[in-house]
N, C-alpha and C. Protein backbone atom coordinates (compact mmCIF):
# COMPACT_ATOMS: atom_id res chain seq x y z
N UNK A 1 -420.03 -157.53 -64.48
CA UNK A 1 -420.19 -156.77 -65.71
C UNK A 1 -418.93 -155.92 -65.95
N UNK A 2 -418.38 -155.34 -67.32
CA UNK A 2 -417.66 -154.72 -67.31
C UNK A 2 -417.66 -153.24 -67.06
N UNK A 3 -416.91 -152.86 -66.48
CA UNK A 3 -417.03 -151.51 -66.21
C UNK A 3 -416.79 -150.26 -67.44
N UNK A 4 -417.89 -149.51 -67.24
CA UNK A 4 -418.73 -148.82 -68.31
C UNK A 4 -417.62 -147.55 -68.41
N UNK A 5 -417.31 -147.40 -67.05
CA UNK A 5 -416.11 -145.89 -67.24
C UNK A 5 -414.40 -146.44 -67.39
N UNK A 6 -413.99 -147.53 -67.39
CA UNK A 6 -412.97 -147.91 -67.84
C UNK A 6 -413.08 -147.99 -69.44
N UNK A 7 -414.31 -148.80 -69.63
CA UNK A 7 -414.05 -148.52 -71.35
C UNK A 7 -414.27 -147.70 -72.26
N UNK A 8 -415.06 -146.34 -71.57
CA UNK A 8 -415.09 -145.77 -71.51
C UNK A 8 -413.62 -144.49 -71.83
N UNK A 9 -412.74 -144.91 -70.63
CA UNK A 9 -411.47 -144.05 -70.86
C UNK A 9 -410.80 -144.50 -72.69
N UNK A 10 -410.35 -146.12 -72.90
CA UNK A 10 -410.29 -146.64 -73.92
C UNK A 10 -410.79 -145.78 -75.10
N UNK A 11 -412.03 -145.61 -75.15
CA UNK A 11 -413.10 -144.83 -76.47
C UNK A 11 -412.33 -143.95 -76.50
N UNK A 12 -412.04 -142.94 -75.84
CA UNK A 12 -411.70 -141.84 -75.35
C UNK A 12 -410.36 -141.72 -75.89
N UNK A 13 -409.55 -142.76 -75.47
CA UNK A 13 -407.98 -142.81 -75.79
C UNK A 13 -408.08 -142.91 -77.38
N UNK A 14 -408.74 -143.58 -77.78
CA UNK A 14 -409.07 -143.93 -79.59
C UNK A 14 -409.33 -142.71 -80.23
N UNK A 15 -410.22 -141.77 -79.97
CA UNK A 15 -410.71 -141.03 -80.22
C UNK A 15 -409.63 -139.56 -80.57
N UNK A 16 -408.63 -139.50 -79.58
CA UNK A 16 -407.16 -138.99 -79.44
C UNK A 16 -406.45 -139.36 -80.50
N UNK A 17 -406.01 -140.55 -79.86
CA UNK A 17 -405.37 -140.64 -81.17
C UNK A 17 -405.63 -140.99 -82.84
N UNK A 18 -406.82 -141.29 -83.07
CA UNK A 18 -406.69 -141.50 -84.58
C UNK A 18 -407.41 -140.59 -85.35
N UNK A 19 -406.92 -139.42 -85.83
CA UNK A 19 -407.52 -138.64 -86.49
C UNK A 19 -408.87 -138.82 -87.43
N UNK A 20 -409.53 -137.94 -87.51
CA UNK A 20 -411.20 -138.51 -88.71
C UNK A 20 -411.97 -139.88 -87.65
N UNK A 21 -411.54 -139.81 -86.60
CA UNK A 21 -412.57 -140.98 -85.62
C UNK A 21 -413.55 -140.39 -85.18
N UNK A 22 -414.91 -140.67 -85.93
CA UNK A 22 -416.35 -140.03 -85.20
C UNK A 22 -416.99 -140.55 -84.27
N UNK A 23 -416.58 -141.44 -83.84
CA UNK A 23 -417.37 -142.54 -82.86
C UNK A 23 -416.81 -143.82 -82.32
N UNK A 24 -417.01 -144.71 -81.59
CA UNK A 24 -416.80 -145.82 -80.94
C UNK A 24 -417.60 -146.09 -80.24
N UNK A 25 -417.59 -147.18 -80.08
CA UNK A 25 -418.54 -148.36 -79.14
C UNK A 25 -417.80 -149.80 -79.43
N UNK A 26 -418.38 -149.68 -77.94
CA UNK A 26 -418.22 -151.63 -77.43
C UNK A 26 -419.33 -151.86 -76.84
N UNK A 27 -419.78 -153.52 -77.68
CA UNK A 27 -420.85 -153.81 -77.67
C UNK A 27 -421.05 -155.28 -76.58
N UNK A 28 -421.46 -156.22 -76.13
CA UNK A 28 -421.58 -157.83 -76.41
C UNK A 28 -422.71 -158.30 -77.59
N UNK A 29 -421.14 -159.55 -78.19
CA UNK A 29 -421.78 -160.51 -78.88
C UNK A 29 -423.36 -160.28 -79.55
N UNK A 30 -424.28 -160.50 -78.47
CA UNK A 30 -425.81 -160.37 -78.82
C UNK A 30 -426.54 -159.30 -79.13
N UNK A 31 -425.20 -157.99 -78.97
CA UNK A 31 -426.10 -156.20 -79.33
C UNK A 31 -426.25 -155.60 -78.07
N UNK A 32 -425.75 -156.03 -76.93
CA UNK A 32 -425.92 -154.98 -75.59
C UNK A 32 -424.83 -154.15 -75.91
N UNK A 33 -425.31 -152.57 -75.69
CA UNK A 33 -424.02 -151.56 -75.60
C UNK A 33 -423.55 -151.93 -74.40
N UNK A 34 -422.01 -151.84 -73.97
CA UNK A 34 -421.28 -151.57 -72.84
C UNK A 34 -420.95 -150.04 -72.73
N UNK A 35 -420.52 -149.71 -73.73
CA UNK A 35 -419.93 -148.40 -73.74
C UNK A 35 -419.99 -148.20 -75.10
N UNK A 36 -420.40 -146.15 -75.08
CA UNK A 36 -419.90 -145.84 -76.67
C UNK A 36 -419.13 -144.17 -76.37
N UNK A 37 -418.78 -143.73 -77.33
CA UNK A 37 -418.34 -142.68 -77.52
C UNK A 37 -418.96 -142.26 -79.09
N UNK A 38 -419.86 -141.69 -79.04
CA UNK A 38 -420.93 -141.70 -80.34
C UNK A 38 -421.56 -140.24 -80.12
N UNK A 39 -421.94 -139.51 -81.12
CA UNK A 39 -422.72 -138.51 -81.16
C UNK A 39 -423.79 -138.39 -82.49
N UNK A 40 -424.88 -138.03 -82.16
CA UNK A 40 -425.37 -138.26 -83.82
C UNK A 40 -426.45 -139.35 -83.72
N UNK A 41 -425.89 -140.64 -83.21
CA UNK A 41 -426.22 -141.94 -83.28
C UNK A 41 -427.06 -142.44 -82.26
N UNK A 42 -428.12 -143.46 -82.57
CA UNK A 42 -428.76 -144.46 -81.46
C UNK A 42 -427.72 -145.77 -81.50
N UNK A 43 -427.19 -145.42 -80.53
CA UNK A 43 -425.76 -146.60 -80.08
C UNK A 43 -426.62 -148.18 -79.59
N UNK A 44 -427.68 -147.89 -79.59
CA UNK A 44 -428.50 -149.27 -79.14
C UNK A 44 -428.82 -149.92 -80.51
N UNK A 45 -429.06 -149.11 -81.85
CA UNK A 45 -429.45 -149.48 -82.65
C UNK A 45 -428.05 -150.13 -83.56
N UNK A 46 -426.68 -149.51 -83.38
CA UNK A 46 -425.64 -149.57 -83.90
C UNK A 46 -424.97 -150.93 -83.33
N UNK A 47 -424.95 -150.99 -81.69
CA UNK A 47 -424.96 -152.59 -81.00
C UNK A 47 -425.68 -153.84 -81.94
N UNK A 48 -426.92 -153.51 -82.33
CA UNK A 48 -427.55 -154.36 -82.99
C UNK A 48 -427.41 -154.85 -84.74
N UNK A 49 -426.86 -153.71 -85.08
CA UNK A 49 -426.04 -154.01 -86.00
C UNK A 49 -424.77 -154.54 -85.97
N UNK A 50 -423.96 -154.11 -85.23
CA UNK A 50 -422.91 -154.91 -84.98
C UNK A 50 -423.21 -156.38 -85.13
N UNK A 51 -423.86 -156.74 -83.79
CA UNK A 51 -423.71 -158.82 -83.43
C UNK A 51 -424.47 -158.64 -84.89
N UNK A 52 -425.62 -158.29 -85.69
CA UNK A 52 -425.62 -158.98 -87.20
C UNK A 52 -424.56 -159.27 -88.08
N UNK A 53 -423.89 -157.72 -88.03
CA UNK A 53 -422.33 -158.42 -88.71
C UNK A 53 -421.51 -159.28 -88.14
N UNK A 54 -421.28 -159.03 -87.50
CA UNK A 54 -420.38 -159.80 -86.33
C UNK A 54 -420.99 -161.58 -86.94
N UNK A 55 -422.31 -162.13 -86.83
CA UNK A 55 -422.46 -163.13 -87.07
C UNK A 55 -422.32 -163.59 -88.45
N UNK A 56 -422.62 -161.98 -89.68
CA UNK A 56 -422.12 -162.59 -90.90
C UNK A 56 -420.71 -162.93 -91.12
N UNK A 57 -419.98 -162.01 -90.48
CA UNK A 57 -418.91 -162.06 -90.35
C UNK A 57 -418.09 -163.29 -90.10
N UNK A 58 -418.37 -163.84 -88.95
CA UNK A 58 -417.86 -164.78 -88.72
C UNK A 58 -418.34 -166.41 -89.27
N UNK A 59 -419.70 -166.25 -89.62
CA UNK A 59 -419.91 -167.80 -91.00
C UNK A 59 -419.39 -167.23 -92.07
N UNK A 60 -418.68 -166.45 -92.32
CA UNK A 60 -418.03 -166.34 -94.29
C UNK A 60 -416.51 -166.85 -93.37
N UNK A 61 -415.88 -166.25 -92.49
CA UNK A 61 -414.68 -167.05 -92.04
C UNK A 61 -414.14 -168.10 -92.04
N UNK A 62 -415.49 -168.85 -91.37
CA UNK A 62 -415.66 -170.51 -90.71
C UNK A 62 -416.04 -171.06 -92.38
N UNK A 63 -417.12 -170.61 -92.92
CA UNK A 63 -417.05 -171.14 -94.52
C UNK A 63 -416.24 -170.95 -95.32
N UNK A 64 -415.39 -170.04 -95.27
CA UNK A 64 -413.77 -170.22 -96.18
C UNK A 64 -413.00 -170.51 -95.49
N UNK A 65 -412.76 -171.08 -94.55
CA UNK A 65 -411.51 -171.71 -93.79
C UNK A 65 -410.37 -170.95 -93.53
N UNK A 66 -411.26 -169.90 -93.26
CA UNK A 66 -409.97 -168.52 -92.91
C UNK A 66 -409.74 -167.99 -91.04
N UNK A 67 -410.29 -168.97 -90.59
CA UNK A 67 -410.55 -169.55 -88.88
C UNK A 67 -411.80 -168.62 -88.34
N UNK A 68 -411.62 -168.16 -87.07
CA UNK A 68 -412.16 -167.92 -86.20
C UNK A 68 -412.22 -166.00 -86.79
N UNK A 69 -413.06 -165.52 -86.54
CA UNK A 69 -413.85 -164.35 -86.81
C UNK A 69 -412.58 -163.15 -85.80
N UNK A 70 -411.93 -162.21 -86.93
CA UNK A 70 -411.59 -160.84 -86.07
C UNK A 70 -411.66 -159.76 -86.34
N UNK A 71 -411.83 -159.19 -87.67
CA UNK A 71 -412.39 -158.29 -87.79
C UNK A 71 -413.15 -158.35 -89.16
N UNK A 72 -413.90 -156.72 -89.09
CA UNK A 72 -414.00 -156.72 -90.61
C UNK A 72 -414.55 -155.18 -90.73
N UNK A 73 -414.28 -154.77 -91.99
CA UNK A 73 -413.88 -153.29 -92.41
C UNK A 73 -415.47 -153.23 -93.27
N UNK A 74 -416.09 -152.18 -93.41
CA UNK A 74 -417.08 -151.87 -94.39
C UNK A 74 -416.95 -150.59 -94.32
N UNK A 75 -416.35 -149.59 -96.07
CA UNK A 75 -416.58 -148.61 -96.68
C UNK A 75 -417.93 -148.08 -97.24
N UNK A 76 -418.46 -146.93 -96.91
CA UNK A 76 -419.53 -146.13 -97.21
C UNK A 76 -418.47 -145.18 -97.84
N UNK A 77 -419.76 -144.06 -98.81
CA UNK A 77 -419.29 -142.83 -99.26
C UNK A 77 -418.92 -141.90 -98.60
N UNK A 78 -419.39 -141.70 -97.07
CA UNK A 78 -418.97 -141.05 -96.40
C UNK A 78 -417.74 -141.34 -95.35
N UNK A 79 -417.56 -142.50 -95.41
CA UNK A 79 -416.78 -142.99 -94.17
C UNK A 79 -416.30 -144.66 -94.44
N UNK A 80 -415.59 -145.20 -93.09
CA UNK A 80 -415.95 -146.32 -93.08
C UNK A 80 -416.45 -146.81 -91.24
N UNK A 81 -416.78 -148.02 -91.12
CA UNK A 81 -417.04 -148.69 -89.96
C UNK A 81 -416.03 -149.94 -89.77
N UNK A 82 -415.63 -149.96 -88.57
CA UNK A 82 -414.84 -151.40 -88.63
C UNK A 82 -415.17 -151.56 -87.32
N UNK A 83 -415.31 -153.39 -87.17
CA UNK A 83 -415.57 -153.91 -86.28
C UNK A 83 -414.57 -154.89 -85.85
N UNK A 84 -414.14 -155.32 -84.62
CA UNK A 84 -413.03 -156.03 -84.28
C UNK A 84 -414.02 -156.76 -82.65
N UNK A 85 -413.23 -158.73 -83.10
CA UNK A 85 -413.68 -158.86 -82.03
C UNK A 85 -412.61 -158.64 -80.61
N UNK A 86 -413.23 -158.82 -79.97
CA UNK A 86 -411.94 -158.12 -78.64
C UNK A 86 -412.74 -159.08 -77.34
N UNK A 87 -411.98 -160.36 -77.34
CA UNK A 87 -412.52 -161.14 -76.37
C UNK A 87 -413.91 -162.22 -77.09
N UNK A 88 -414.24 -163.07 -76.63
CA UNK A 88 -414.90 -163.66 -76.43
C UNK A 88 -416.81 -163.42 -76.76
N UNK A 89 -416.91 -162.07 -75.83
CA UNK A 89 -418.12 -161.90 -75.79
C UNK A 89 -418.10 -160.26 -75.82
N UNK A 90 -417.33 -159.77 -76.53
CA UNK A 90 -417.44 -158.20 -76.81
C UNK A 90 -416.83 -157.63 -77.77
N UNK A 91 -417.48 -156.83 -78.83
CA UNK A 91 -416.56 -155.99 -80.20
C UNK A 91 -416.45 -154.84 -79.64
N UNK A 92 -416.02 -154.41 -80.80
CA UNK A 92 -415.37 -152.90 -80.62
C UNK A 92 -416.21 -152.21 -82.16
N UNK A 93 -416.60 -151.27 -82.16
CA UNK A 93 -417.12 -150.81 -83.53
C UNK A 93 -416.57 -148.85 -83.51
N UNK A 94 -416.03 -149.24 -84.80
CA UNK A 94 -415.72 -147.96 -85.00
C UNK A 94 -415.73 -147.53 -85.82
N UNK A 95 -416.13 -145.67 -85.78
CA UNK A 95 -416.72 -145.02 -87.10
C UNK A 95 -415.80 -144.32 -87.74
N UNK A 96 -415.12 -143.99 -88.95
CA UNK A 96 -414.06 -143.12 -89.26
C UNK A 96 -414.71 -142.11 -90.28
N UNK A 97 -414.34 -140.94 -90.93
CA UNK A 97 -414.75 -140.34 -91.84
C UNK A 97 -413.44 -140.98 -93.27
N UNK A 98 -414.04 -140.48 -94.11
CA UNK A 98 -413.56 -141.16 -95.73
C UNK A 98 -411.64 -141.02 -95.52
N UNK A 99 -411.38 -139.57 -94.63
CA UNK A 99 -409.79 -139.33 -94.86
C UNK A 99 -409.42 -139.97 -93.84
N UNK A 100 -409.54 -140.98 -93.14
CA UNK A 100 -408.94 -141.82 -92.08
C UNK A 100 -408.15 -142.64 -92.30
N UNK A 101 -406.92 -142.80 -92.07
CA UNK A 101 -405.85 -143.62 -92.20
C UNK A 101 -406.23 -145.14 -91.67
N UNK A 102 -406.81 -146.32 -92.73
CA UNK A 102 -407.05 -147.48 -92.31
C UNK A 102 -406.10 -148.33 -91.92
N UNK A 103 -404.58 -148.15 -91.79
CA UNK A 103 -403.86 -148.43 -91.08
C UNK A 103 -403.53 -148.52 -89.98
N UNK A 104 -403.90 -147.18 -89.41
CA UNK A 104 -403.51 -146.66 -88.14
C UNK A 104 -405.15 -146.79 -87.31
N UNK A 105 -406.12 -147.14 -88.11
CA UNK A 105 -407.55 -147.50 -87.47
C UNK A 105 -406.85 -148.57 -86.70
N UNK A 106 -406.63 -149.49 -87.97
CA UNK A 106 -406.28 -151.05 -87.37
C UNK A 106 -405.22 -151.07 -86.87
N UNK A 107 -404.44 -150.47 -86.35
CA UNK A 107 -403.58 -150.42 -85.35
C UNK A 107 -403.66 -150.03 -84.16
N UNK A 108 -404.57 -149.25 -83.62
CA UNK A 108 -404.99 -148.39 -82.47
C UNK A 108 -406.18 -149.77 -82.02
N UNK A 109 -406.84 -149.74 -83.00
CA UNK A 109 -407.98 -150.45 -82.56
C UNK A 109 -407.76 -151.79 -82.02
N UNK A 110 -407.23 -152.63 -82.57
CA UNK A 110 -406.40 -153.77 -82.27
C UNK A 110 -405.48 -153.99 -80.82
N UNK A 111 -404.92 -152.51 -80.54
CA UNK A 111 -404.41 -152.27 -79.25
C UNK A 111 -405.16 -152.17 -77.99
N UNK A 112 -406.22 -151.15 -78.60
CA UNK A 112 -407.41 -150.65 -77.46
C UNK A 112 -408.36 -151.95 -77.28
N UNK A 113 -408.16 -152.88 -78.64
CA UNK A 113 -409.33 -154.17 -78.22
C UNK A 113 -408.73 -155.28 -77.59
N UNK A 114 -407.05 -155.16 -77.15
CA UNK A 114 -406.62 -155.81 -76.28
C UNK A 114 -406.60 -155.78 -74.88
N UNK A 115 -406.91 -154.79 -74.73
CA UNK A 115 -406.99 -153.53 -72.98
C UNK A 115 -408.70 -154.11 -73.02
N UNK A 116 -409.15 -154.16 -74.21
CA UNK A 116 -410.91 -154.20 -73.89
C UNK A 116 -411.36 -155.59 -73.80
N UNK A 117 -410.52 -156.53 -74.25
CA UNK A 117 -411.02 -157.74 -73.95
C UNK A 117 -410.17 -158.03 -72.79
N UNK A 118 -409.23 -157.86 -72.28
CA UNK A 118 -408.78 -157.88 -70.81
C UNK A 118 -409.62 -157.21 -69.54
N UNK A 119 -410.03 -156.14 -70.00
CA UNK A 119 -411.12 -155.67 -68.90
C UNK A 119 -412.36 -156.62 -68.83
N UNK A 120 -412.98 -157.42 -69.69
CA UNK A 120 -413.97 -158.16 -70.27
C UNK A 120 -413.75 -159.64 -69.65
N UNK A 121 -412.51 -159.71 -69.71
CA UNK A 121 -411.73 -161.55 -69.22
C UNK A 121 -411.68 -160.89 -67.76
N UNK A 122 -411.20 -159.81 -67.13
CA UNK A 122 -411.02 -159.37 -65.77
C UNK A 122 -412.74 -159.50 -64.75
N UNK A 123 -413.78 -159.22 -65.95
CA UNK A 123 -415.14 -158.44 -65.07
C UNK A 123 -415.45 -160.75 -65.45
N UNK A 124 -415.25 -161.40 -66.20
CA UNK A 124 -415.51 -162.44 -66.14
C UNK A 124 -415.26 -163.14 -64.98
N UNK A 125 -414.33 -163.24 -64.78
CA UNK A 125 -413.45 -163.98 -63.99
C UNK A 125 -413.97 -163.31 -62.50
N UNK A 126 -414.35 -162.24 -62.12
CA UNK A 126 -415.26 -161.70 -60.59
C UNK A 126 -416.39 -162.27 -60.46
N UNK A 127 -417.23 -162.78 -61.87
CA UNK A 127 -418.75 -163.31 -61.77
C UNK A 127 -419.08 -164.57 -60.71
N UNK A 128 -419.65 -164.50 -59.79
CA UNK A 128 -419.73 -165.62 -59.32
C UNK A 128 -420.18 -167.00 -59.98
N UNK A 129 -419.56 -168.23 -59.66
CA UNK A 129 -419.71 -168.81 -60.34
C UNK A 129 -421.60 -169.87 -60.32
């Protein structure tokens, strides 16, 4: 399994640097939390939203021929959420408030979901086979 206080540090590092960031979590694929950095929130219930998007997400991709599923952004009045996949069998979901630089989301996030699907390919690769 992946380790809960490594990705843990990650959330943490996100959280630093991108100003207006209210939250994070990493989920698997099917809605298990691994880790969140959340307050406010039922992070079990937010996992489960995720893999729903995550699966709409990725048949509008595969049905417009725009490939394989990596992220995707959804604006509220208060904020936005963006989800990124990071590996195989784990996203990344993150909460911003309305003044958040969606640039620098998707730049941090994209970084931290490279460290997070490497920890993810690392805890794979120990599983016995």
């Amino acid at each position: 399994m992946i380790s809960e206080h490594e990705v843990l540090i990650e959330l943490r590092g996100l959280r630093a640097r991108i100003p207006h960031l209210a939250g994070a979590l990493v989920a698997t694929t099917d809605g298990l939390v691994v880790a969140h950095d959340t307050t406010g929130l039922e992070p079990e219930g937010i996992a489960a939203l995720t893999a729903a998007a995550l699966g709409v997400g990725a048949r509008l991709t595969e049905a417009t021929g725009r490939g394989g599923f990596r992220e995707l952004l959804t604006r509220g009045e208060y904020g936005y959420i963006a989800t990124y996949a990071v590996g195989a069998f784990v996203v990344l979901t993150l909460l911003a408030g309305p003044e958040a630089n969606v640039g620098r989301l998707h730049l941090e996030a994209r970084k931290a979901g490279g460290r997070i699907a490497a920890l993810a390919d690392s805890a794979l690769g120990r599983l016995p086979s």
